[in-house]
PDB file of N, CA and C in Angstrom:
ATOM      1  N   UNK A   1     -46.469  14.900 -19.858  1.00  0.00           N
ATOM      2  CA  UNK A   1     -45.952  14.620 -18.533  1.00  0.00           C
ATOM      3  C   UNK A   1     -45.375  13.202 -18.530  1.00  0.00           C
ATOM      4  N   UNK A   2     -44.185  13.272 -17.804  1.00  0.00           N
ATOM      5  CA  UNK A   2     -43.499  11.780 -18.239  1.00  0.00           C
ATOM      6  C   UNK A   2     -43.634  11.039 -16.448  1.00  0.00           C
ATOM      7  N   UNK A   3     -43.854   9.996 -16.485  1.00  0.00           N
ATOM      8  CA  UNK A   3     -43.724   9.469 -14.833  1.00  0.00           C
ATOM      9  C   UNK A   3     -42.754   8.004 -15.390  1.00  0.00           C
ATOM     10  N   UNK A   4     -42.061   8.484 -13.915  1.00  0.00           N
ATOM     11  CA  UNK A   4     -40.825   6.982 -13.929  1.00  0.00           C
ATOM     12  C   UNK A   4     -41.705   5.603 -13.296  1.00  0.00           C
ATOM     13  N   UNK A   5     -41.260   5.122 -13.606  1.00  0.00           N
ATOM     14  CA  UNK A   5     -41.550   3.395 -13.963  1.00  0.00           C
ATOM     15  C   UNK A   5     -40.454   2.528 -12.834  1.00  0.00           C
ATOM     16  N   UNK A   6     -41.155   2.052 -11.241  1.00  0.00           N
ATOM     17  CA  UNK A   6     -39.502   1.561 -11.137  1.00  0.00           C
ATOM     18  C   UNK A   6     -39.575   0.310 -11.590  1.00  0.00           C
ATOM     19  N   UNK A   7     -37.965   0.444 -11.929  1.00  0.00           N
ATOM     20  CA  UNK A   7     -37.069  -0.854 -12.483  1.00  0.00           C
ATOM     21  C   UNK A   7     -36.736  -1.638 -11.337  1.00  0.00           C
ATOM     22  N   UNK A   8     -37.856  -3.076 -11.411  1.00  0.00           N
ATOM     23  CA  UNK A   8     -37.162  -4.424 -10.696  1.00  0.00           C
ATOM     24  C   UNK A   8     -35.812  -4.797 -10.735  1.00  0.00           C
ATOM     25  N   UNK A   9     -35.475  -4.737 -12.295  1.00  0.00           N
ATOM     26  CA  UNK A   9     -34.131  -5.450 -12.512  1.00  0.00           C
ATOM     27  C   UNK A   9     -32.825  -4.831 -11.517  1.00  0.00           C
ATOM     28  N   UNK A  10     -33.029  -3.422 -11.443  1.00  0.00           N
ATOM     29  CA  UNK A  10     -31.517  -3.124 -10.972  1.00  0.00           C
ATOM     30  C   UNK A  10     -31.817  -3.219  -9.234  1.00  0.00           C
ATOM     31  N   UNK A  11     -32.945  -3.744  -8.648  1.00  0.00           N
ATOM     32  CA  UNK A  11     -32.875  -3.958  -7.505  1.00  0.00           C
ATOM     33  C   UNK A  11     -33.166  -4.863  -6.986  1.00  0.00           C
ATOM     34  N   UNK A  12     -33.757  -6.004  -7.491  1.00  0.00           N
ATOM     35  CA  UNK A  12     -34.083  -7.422  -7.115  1.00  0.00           C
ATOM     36  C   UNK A  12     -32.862  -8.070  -6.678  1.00  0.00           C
ATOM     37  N   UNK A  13     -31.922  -7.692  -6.506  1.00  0.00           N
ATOM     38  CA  UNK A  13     -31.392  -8.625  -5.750  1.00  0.00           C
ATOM     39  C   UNK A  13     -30.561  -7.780  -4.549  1.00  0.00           C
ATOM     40  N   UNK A  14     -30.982  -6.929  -4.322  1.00  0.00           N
ATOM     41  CA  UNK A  14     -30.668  -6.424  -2.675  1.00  0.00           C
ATOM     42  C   UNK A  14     -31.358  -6.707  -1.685  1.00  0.00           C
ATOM     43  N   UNK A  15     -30.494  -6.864  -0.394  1.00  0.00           N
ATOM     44  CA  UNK A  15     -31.408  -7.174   0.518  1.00  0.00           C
ATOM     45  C   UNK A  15     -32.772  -6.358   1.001  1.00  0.00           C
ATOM     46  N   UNK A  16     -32.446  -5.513   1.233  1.00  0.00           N
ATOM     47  CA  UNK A  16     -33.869  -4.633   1.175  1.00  0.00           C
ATOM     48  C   UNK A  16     -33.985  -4.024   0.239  1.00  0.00           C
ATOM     49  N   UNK A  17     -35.313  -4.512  -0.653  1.00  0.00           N
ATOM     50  CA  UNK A  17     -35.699  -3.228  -2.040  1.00  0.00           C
ATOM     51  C   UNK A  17     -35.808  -2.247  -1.613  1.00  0.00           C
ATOM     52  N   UNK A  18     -35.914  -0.800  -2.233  1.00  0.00           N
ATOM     53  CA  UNK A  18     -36.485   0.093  -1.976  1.00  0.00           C
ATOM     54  C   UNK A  18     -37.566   0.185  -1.435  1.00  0.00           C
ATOM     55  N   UNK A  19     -38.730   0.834  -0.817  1.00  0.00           N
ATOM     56  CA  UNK A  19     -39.993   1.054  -0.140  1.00  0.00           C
ATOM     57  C   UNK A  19     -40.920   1.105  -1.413  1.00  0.00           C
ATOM     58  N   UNK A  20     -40.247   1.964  -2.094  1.00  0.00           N
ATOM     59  CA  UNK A  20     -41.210   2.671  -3.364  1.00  0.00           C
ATOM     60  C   UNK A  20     -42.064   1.254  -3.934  1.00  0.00           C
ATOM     61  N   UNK A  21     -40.575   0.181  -4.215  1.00  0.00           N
ATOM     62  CA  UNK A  21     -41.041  -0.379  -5.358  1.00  0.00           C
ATOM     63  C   UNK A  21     -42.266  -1.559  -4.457  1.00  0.00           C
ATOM     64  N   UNK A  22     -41.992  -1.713  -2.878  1.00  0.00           N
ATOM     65  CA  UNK A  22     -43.222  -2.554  -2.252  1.00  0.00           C
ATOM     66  C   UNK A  22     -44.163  -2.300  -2.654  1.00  0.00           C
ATOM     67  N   UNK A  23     -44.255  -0.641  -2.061  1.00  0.00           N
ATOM     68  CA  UNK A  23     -45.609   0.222  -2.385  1.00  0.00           C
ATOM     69  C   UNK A  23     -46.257   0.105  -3.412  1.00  0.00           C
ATOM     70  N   UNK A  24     -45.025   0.141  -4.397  1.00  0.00           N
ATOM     71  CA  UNK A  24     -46.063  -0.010  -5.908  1.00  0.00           C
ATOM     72  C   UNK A  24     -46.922  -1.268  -5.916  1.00  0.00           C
ATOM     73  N   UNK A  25     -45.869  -2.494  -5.865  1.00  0.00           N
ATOM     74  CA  UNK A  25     -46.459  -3.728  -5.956  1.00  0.00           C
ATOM     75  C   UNK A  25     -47.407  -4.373  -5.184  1.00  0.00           C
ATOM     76  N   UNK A  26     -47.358  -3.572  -3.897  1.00  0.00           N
ATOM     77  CA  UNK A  26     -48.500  -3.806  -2.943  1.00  0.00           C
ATOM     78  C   UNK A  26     -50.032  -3.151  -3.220  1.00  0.00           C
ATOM     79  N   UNK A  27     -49.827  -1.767  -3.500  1.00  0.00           N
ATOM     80  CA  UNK A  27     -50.759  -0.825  -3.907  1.00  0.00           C
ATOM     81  C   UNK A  27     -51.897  -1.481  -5.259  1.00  0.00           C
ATOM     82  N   UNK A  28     -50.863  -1.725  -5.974  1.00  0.00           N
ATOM     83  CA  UNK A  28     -51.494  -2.429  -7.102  1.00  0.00           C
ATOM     84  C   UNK A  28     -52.095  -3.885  -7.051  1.00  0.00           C
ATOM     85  N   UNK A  29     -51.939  -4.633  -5.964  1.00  0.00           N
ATOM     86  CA  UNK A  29     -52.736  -5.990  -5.199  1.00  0.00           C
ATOM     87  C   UNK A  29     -53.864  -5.768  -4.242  1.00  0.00           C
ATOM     88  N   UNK A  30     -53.943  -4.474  -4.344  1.00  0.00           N
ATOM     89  CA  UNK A  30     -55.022  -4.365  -3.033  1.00  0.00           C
ATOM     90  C   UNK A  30     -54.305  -4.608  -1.777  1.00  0.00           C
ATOM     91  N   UNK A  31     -53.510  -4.421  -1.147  1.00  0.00           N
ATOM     92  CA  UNK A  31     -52.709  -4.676   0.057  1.00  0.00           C
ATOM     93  C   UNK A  31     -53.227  -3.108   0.869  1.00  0.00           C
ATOM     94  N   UNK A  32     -53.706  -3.111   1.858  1.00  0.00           N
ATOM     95  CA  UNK A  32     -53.702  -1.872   2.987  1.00  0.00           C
ATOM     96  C   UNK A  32     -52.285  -1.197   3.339  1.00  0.00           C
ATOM     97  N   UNK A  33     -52.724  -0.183   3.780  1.00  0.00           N
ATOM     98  CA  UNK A  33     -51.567   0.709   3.788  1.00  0.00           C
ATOM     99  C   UNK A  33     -50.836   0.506   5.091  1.00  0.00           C
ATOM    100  N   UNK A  34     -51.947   0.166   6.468  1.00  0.00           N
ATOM    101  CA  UNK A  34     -51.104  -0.308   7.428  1.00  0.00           C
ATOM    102  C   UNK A  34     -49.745  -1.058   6.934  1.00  0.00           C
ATOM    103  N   UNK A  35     -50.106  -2.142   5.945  1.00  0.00           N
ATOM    104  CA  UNK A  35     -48.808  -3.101   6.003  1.00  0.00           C
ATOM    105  C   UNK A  35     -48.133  -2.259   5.944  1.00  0.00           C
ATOM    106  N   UNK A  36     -48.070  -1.652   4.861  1.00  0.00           N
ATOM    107  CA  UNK A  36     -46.333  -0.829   3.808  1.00  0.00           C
ATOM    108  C   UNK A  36     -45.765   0.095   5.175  1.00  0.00           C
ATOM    109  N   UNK A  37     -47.150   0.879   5.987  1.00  0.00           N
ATOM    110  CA  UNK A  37     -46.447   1.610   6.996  1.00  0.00           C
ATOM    111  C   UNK A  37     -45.793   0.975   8.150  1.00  0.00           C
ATOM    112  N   UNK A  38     -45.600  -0.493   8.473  1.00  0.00           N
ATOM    113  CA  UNK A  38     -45.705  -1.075   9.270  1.00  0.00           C
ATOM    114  C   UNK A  38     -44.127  -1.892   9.357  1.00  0.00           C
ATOM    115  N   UNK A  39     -44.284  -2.383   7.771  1.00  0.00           N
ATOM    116  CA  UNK A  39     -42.874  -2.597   7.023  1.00  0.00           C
ATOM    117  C   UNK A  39     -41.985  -1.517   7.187  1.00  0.00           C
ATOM    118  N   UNK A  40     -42.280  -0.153   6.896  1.00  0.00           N
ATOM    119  CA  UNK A  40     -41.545   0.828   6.565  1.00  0.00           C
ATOM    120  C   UNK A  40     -40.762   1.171   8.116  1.00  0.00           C
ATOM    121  N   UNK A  41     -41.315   1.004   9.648  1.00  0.00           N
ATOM    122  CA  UNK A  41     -41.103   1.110  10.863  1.00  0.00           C
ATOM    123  C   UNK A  41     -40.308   0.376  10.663  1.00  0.00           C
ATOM    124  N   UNK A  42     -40.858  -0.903  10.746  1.00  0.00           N
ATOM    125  CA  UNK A  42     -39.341  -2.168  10.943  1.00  0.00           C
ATOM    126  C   UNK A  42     -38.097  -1.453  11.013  1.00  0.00           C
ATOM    127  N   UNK A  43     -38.375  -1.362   9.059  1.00  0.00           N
ATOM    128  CA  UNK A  43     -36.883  -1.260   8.321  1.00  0.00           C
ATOM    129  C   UNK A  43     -36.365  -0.164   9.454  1.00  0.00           C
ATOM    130  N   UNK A  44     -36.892   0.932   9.374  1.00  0.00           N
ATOM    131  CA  UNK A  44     -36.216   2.382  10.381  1.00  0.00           C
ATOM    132  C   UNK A  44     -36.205   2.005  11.341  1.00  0.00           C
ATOM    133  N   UNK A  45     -36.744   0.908  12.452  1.00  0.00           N
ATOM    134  CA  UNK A  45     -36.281   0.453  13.862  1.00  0.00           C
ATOM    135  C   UNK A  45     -34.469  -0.242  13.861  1.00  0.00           C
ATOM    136  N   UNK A  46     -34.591  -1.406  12.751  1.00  0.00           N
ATOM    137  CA  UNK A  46     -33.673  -2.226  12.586  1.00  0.00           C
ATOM    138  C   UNK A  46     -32.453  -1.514  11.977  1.00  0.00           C
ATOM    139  N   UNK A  47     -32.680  -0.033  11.341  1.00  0.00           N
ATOM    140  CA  UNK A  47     -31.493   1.259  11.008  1.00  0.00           C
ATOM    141  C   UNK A  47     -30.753   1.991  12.236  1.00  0.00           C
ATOM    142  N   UNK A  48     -31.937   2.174  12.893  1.00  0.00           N
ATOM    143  CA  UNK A  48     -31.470   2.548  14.276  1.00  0.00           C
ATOM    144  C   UNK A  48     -30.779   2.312  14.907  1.00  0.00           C
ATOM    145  N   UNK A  49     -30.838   0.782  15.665  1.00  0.00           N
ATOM    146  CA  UNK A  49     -30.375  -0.291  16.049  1.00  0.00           C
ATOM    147  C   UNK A  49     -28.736  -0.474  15.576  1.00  0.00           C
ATOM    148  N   UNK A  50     -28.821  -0.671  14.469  1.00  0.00           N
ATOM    149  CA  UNK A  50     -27.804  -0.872  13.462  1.00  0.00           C
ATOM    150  C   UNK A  50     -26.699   0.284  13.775  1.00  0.00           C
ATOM    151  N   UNK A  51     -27.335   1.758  13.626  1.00  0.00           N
ATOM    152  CA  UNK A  51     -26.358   2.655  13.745  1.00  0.00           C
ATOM    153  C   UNK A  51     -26.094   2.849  15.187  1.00  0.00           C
ATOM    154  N   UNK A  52     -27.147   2.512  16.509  1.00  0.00           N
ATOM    155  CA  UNK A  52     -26.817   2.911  17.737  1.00  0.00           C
ATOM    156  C   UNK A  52     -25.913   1.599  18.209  1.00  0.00           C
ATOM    157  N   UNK A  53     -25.638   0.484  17.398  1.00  0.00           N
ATOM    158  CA  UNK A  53     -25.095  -0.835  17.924  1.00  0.00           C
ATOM    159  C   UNK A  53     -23.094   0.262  16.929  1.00  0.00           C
ATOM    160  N   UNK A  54     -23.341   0.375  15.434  1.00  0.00           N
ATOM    161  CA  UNK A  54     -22.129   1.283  15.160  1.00  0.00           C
ATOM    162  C   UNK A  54     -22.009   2.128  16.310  1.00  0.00           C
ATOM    163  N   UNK A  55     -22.188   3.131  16.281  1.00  0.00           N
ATOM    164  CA  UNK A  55     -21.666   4.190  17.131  1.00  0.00           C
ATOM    165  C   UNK A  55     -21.584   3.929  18.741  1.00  0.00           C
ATOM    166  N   UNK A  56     -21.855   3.387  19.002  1.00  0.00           N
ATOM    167  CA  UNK A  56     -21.456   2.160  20.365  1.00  0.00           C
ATOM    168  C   UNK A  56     -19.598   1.407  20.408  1.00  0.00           C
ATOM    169  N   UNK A  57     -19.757   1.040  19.103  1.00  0.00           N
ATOM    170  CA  UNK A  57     -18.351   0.360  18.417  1.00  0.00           C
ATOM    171  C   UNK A  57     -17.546   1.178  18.713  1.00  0.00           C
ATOM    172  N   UNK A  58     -17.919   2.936  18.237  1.00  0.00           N
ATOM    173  CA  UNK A  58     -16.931   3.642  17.748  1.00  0.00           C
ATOM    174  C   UNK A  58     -16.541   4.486  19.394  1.00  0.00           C
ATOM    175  N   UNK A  59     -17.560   4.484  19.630  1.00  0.00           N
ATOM    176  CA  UNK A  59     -17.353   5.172  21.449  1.00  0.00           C
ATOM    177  C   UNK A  59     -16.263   4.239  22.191  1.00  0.00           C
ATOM    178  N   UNK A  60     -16.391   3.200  22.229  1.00  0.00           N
ATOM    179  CA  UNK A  60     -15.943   2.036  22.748  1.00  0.00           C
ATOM    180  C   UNK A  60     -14.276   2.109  22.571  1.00  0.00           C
ATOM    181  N   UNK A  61     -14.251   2.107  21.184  1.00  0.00           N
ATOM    182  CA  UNK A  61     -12.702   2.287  20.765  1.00  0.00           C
ATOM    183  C   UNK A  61     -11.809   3.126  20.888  1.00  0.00           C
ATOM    184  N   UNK A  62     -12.684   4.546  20.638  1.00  0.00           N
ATOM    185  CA  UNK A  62     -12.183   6.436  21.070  1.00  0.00           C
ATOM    186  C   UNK A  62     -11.825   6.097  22.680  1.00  0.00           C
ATOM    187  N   UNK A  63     -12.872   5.932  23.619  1.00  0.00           N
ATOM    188  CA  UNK A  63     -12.683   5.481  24.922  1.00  0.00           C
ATOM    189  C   UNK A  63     -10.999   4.810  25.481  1.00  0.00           C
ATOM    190  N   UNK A  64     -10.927   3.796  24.609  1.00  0.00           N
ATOM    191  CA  UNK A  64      -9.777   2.891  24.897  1.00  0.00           C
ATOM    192  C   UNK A  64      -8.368   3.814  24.570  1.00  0.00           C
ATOM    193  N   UNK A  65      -8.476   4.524  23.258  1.00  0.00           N
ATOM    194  CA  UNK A  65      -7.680   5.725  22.518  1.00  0.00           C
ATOM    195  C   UNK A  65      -6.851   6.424  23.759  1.00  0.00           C
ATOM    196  N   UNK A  66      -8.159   7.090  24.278  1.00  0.00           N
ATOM    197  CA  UNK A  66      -8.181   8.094  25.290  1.00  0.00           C
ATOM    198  C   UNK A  66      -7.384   7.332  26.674  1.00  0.00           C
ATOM    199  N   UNK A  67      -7.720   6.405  26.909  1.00  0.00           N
ATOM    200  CA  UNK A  67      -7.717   5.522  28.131  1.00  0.00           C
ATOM    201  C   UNK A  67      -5.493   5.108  28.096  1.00  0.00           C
ATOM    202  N   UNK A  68      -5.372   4.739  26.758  1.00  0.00           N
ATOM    203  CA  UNK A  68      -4.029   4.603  26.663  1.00  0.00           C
ATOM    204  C   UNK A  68      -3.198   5.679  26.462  1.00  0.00           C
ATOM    205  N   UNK A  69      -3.802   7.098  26.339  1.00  0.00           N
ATOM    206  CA  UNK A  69      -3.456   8.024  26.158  1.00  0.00           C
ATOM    207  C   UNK A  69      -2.668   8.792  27.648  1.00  0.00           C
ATOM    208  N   UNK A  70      -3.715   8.479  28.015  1.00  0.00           N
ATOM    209  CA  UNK A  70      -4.153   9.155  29.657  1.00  0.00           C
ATOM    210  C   UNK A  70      -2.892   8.073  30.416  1.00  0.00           C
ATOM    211  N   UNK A  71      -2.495   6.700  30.016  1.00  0.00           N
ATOM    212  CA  UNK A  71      -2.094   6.398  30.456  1.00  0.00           C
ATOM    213  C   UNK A  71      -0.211   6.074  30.435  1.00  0.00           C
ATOM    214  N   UNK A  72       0.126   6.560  28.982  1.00  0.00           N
ATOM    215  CA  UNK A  72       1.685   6.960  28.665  1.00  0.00           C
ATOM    216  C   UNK A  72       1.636   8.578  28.493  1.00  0.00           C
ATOM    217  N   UNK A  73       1.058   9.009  29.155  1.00  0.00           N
ATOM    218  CA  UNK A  73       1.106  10.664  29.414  1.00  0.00           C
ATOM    219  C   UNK A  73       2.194  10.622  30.674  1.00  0.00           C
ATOM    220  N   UNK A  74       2.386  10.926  31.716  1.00  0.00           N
ATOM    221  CA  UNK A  74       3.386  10.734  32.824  1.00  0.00           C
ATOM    222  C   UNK A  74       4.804  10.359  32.433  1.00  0.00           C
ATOM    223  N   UNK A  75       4.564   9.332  31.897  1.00  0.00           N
ATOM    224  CA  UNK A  75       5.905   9.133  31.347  1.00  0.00           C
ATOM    225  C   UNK A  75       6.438   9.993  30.251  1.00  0.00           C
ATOM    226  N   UNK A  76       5.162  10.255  29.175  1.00  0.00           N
ATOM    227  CA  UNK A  76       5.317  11.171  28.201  1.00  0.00           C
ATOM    228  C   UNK A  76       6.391  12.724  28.970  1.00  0.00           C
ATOM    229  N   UNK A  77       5.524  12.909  30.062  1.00  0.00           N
ATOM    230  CA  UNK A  77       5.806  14.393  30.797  1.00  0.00           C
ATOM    231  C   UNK A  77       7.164  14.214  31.477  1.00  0.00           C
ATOM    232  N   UNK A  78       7.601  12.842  31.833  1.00  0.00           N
ATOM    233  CA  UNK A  78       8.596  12.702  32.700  1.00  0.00           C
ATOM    234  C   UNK A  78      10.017  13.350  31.152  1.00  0.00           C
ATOM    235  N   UNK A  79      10.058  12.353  30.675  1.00  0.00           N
ATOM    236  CA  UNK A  79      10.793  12.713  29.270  1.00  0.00           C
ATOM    237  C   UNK A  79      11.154  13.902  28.949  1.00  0.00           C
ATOM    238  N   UNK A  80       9.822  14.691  28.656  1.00  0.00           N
ATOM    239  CA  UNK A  80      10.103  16.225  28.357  1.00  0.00           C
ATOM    240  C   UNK A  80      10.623  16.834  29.041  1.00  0.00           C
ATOM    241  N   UNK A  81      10.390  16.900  30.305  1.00  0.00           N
ATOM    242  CA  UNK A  81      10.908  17.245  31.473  1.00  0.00           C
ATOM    243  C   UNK A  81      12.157  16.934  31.433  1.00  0.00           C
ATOM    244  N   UNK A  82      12.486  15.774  31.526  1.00  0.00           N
ATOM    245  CA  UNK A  82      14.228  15.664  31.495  1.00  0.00           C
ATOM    246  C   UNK A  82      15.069  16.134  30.052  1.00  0.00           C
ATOM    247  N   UNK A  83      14.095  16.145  29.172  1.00  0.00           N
ATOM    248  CA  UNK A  83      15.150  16.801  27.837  1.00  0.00           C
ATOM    249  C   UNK A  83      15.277  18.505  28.185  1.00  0.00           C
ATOM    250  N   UNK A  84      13.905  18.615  28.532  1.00  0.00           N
ATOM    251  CA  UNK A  84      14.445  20.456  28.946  1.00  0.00           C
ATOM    252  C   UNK A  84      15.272  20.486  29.605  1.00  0.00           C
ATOM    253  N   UNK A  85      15.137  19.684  30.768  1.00  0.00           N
ATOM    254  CA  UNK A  85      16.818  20.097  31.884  1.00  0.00           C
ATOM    255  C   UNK A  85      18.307  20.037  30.868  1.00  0.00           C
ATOM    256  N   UNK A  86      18.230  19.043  30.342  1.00  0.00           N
ATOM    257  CA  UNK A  86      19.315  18.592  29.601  1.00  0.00           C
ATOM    258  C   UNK A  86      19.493  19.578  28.544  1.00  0.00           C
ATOM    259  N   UNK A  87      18.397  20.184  28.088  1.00  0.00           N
ATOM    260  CA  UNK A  87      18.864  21.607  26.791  1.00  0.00           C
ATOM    261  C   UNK A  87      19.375  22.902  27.734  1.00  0.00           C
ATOM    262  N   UNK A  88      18.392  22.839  29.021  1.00  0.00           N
ATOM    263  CA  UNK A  88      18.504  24.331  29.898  1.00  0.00           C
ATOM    264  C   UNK A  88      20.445  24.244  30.022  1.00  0.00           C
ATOM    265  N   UNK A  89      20.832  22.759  30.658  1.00  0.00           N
ATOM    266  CA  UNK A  89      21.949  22.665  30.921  1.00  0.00           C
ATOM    267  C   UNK A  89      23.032  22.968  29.865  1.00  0.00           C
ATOM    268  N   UNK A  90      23.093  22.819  28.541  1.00  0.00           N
ATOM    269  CA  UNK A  90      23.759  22.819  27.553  1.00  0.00           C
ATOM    270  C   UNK A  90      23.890  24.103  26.946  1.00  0.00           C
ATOM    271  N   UNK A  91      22.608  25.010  26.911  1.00  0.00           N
ATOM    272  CA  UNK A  91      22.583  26.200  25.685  1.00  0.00           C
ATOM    273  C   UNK A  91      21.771  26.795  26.727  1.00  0.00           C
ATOM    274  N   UNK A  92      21.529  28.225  26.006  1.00  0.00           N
ATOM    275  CA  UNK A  92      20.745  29.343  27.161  1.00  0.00           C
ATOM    276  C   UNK A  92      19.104  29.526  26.859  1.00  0.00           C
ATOM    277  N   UNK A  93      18.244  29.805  27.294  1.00  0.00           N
ATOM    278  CA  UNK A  93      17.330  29.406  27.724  1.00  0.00           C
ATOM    279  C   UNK A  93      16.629  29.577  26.571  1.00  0.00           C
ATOM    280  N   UNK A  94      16.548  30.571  25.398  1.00  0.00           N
ATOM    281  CA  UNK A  94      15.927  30.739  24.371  1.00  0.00           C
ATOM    282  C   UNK A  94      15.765  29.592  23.165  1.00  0.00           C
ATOM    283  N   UNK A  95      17.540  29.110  23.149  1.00  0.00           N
ATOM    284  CA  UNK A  95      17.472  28.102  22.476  1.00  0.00           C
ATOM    285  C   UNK A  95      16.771  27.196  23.006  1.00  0.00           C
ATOM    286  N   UNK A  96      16.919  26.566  24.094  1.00  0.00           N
ATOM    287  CA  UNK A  96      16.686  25.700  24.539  1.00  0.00           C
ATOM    288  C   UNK A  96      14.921  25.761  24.518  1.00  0.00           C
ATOM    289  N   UNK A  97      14.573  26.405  24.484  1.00  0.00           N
ATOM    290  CA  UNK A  97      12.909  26.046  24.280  1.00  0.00           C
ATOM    291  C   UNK A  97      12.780  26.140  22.719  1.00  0.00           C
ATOM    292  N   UNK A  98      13.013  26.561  22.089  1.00  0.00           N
ATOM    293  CA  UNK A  98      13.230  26.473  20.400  1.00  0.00           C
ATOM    294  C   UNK A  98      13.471  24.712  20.124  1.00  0.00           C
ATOM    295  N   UNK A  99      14.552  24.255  20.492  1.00  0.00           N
ATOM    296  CA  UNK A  99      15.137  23.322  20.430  1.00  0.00           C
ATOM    297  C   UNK A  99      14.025  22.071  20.626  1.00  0.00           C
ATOM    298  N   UNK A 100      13.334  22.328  22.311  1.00  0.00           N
ATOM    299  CA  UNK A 100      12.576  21.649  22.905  1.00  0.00           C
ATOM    300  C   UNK A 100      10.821  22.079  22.014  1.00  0.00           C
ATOM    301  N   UNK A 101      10.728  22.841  21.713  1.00  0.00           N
ATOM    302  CA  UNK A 101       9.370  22.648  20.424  1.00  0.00           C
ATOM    303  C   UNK A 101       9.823  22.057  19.292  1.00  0.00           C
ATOM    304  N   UNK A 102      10.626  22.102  19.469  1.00  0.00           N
ATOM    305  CA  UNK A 102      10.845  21.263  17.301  1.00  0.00           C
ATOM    306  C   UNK A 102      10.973  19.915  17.527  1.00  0.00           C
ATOM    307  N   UNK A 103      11.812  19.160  19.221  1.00  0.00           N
ATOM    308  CA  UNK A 103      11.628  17.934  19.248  1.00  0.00           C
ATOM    309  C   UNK A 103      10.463  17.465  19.808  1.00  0.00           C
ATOM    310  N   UNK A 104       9.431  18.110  19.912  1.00  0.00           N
ATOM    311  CA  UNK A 104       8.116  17.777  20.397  1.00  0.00           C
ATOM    312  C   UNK A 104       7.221  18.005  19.174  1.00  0.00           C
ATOM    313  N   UNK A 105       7.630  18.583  18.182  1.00  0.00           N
ATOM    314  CA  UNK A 105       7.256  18.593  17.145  1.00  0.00           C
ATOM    315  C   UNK A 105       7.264  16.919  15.801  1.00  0.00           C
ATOM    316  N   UNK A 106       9.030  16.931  16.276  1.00  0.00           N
ATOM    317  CA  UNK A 106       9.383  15.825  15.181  1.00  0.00           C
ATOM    318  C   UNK A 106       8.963  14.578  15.982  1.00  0.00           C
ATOM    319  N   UNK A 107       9.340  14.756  17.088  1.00  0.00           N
ATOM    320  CA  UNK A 107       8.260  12.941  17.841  1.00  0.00           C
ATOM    321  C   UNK A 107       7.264  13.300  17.574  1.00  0.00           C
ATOM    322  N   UNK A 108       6.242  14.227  17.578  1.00  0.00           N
ATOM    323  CA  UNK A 108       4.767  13.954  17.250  1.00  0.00           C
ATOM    324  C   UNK A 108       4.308  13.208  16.099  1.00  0.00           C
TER     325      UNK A 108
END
């Protein structure tokens, strides 16, 4: 039976080690288990945090997306509106909506 060994070297210099390798080094000092479980909260409070402070960021920005969206829409509609009149006026009605999807197509 083979058991892995963790390696200090490839993680000593990250900011947070792994859990494992505390555990080991704690386990093997006589250290109580409260600590390691106690440590181990932190870290997953301060992840939390971290991702509910990200995804806060990202709401924030989609929001604004939406917000400028909502807000050159009207004009967007005014436009279309006047190119259909202007195709209805020129060619007969089939083309003219053919015409009017492909340039709502190529501005997109």
């Amino acid at each position: 039976m083979r058991f892995t060994i963790p390696v200090l070297s490839l993680t000593r210099h990250q900011q947070d080690p792994p859990v494992e390798l505390d555990g080991f080094f704690e386990g093997a000092n006589g250290t109580g288990v409260e600590t390691g479980l106690e440590r181990i909260q932190a870290r997953f409070d301060k992840q939390r945090t971290t991702l509910q402070k990200d995804s806060v960021e990202r709401t924030k920005h989609l929001e604004a997306e939406v917000s400028h969206l909502d807000n050159i829409k009207p004009g967007i509609d005014k436009c279309e509106e006047m190119l259909s009149r202007r195709l209805l006026i020129q060619c007969d009605k089939k083309k003219a909506h053919l015409l009017l999807r492909l340039t709502t197509v190529i501005t997109d």
